[in-house]
Protein backbone atom coordinates (compact mmCIF):
# COMPACT_ATOMS: atom_id res chain seq x y z
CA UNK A 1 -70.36 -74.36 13.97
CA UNK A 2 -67.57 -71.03 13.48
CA UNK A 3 -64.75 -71.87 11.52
CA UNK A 4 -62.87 -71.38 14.70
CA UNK A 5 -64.59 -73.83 16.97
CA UNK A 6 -63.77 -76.00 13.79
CA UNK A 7 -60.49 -75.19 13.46
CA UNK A 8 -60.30 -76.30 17.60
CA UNK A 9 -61.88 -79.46 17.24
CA UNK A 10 -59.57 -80.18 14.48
CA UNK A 11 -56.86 -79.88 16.50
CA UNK A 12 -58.41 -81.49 19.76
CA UNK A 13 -59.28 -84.45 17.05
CA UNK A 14 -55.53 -85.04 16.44
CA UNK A 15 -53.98 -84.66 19.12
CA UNK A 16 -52.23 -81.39 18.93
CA UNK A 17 -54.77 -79.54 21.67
CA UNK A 18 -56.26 -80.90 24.59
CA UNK A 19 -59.33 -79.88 26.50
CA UNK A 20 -58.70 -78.46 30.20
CA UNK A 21 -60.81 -77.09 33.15
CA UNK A 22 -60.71 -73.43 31.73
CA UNK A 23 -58.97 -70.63 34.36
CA UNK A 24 -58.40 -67.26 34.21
CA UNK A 25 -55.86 -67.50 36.92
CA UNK A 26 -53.82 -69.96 35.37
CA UNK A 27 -53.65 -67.40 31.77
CA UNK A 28 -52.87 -64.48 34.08
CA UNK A 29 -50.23 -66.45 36.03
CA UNK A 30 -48.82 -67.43 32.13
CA UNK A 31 -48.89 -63.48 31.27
CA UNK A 32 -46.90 -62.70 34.50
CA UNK A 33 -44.30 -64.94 33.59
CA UNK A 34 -44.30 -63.70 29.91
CA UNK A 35 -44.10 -60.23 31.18
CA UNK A 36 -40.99 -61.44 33.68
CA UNK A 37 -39.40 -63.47 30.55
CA UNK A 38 -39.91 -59.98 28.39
CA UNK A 39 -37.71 -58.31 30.97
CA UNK A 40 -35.65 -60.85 31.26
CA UNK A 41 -34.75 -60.76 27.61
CA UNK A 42 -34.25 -57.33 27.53
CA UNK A 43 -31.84 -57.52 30.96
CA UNK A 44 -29.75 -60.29 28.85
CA UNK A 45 -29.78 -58.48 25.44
CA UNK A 46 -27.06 -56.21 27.18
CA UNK A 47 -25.17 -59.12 27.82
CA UNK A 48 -23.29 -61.53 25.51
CA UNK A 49 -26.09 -64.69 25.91
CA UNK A 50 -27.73 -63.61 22.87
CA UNK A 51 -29.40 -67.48 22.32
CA UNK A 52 -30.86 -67.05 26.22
CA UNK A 53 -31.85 -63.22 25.45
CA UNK A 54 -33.60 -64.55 22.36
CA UNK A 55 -35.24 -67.83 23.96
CA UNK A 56 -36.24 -65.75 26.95
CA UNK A 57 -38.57 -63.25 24.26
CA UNK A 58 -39.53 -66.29 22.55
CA UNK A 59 -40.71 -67.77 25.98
CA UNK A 60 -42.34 -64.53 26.61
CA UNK A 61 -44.81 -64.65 23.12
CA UNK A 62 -44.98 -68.53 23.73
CA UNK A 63 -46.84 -68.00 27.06
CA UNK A 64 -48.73 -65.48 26.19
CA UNK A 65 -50.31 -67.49 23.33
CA UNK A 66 -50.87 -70.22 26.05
CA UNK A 67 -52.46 -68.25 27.87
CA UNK A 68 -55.11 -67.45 25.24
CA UNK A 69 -55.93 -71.35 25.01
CA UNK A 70 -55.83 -71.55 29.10
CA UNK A 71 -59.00 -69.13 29.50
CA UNK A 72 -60.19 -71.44 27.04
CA UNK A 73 -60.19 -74.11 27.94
CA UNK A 74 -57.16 -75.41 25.89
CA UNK A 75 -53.47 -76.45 26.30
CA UNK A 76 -51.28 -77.20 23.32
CA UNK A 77 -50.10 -81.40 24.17
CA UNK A 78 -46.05 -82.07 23.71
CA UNK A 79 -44.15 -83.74 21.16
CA UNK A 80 -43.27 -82.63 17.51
CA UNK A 81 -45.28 -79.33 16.86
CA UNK A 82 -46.24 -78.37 19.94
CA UNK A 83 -45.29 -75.07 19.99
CA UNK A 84 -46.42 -74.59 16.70
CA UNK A 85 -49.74 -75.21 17.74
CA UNK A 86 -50.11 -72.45 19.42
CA UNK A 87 -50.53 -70.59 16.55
CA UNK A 88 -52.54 -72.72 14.53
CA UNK A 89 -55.07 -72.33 17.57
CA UNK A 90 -54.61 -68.98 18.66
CA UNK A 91 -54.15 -67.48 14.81
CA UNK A 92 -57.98 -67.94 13.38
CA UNK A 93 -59.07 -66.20 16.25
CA UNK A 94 -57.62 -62.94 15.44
CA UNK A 95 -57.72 -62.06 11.64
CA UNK A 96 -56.74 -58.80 12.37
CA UNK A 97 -53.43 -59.71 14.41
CA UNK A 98 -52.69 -62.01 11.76
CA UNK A 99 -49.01 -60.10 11.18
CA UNK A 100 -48.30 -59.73 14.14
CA UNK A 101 -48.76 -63.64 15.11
CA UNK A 102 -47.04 -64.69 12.26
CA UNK A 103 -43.70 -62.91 14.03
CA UNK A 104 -44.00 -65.69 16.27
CA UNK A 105 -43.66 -68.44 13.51
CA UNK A 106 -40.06 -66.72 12.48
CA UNK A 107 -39.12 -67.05 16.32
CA UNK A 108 -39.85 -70.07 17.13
CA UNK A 109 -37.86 -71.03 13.51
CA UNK A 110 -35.07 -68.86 15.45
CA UNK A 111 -35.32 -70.65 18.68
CA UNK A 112 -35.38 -74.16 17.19
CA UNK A 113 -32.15 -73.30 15.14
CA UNK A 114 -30.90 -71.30 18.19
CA UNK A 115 -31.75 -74.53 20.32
CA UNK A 116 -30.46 -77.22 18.45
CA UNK A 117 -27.86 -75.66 16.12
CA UNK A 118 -25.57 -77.01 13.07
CA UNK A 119 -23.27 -75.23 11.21
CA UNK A 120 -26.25 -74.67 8.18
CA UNK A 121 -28.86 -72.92 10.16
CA UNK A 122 -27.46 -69.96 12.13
CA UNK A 123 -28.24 -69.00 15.79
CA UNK A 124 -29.98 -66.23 17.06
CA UNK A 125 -27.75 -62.72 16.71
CA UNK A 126 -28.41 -59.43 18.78
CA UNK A 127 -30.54 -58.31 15.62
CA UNK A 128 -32.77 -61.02 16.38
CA UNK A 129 -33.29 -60.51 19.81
CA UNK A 130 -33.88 -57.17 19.54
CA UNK A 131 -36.74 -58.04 16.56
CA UNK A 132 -37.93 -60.87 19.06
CA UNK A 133 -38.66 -58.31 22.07
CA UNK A 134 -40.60 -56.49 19.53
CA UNK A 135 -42.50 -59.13 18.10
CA UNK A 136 -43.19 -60.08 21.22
CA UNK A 137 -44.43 -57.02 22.92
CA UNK A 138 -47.94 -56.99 20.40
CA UNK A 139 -49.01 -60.83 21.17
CA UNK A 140 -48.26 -60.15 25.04
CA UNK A 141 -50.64 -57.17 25.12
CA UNK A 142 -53.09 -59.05 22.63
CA UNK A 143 -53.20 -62.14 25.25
CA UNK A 144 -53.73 -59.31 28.14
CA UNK A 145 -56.61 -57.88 26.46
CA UNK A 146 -58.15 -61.07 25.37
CA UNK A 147 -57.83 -62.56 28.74
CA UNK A 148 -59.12 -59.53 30.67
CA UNK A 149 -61.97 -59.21 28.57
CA UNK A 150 -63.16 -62.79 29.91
CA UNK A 151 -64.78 -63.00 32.83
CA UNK A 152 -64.55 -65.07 35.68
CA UNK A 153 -63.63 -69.04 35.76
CA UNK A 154 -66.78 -69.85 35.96
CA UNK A 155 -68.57 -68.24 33.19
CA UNK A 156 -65.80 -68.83 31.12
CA UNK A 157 -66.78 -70.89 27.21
CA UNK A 158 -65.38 -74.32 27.34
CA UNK A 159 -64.38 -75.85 23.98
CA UNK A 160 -66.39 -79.41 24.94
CA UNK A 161 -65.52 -81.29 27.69
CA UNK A 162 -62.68 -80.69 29.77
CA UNK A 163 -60.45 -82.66 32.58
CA UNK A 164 -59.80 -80.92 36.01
CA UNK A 165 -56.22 -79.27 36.17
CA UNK A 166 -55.04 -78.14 39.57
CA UNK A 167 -54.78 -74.41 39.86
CA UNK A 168 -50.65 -72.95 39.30
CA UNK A 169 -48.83 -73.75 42.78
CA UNK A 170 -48.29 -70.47 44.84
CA UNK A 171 -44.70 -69.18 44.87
CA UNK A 172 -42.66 -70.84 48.25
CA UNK A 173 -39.34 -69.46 49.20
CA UNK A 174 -36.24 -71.35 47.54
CA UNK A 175 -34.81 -73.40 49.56
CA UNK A 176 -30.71 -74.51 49.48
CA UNK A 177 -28.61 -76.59 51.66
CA UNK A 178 -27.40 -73.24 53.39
CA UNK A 179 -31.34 -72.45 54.38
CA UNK A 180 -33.75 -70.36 52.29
């Protein structure tokens, strides 16, 4: 057995991962909205909601990384660590990236202090956000080239057995008391 399928079962083992009908819609769905939350950072960074600039880039690397596991086969499971995860699944798979993927350790650090602040742990500044979209930017374009090399659902490698998920909903027009 690799070292990575190891380092999966490990996780699958305790908890941390969880096994998932694999789809490569569902990891390109998760890359549009990374892309979206990139440019979404990048519209706030002009603004003065530095902490939603920064959690938007954040968001944008977080999915991305998801996205990796959803081709898969995998999905990080909630609670304490679970965005952490992400990079203890997604991080033995790419040696060479391993800088690069480390930048999202020191974000999600950001966001959590950004998130849930106290006066010892300081919140995201514009610095940050601008070092987020750029840390960012690499693990987006690693999960696009990762995914697209994978081919279709079907042929996709499973990581043992996996329960059925449905499929991302299609978009519907918003709806509001005053029509849609």
């Amino acid at each position: 057995m690799e070292a990575n399928e190891q380092a999966i079962d490990y996780l699958v083992e305790r908890g941390r991962l969880e096994r998932i009908t694999p789809r490569r819609e569902t990891a390109e769905h998760l890359l549009r909205e990374a892309r979206r939350h990139l440019a979404s950072a990048a519209s706030l960074a002009e603004t003065e909601d530095t902490s939603m600039a920064f959690v938007a880039a954040y968001d944008a690397a977080r999915k991305a990384l998801s996205a990796i596991l959803a081709v898969q086969g995998l999905r990080a499971k909630g609670g304490d660590g679970g965005h952490a995860v992400l990079l203890d699944a997604v991080r033995p798979q790419f040696p060479d990236q391993r800088r690069e993927l480390q930048r999202f350790d020191w974000m999600r650090t950001v966001r959590n202090n950004t998130e849930y602040p106290d006066f010892d742990t300081p919140s995201a500044t514009k610095h940050d956000v601008a070092d987020a979209q750029a840390a960012a930017m690499p693990i987006i374009a690693l999960a696009e080239a990762f995914v697209g090399s994978h081919p279709s659902d079907a042929q996709v490698k499973v990581w043992g057995p996996s329960v059925e998920i449905p499929p991302p909903a299609p978009a519907s027009p918003r709806r509001t008391p005053f029509g849609p």
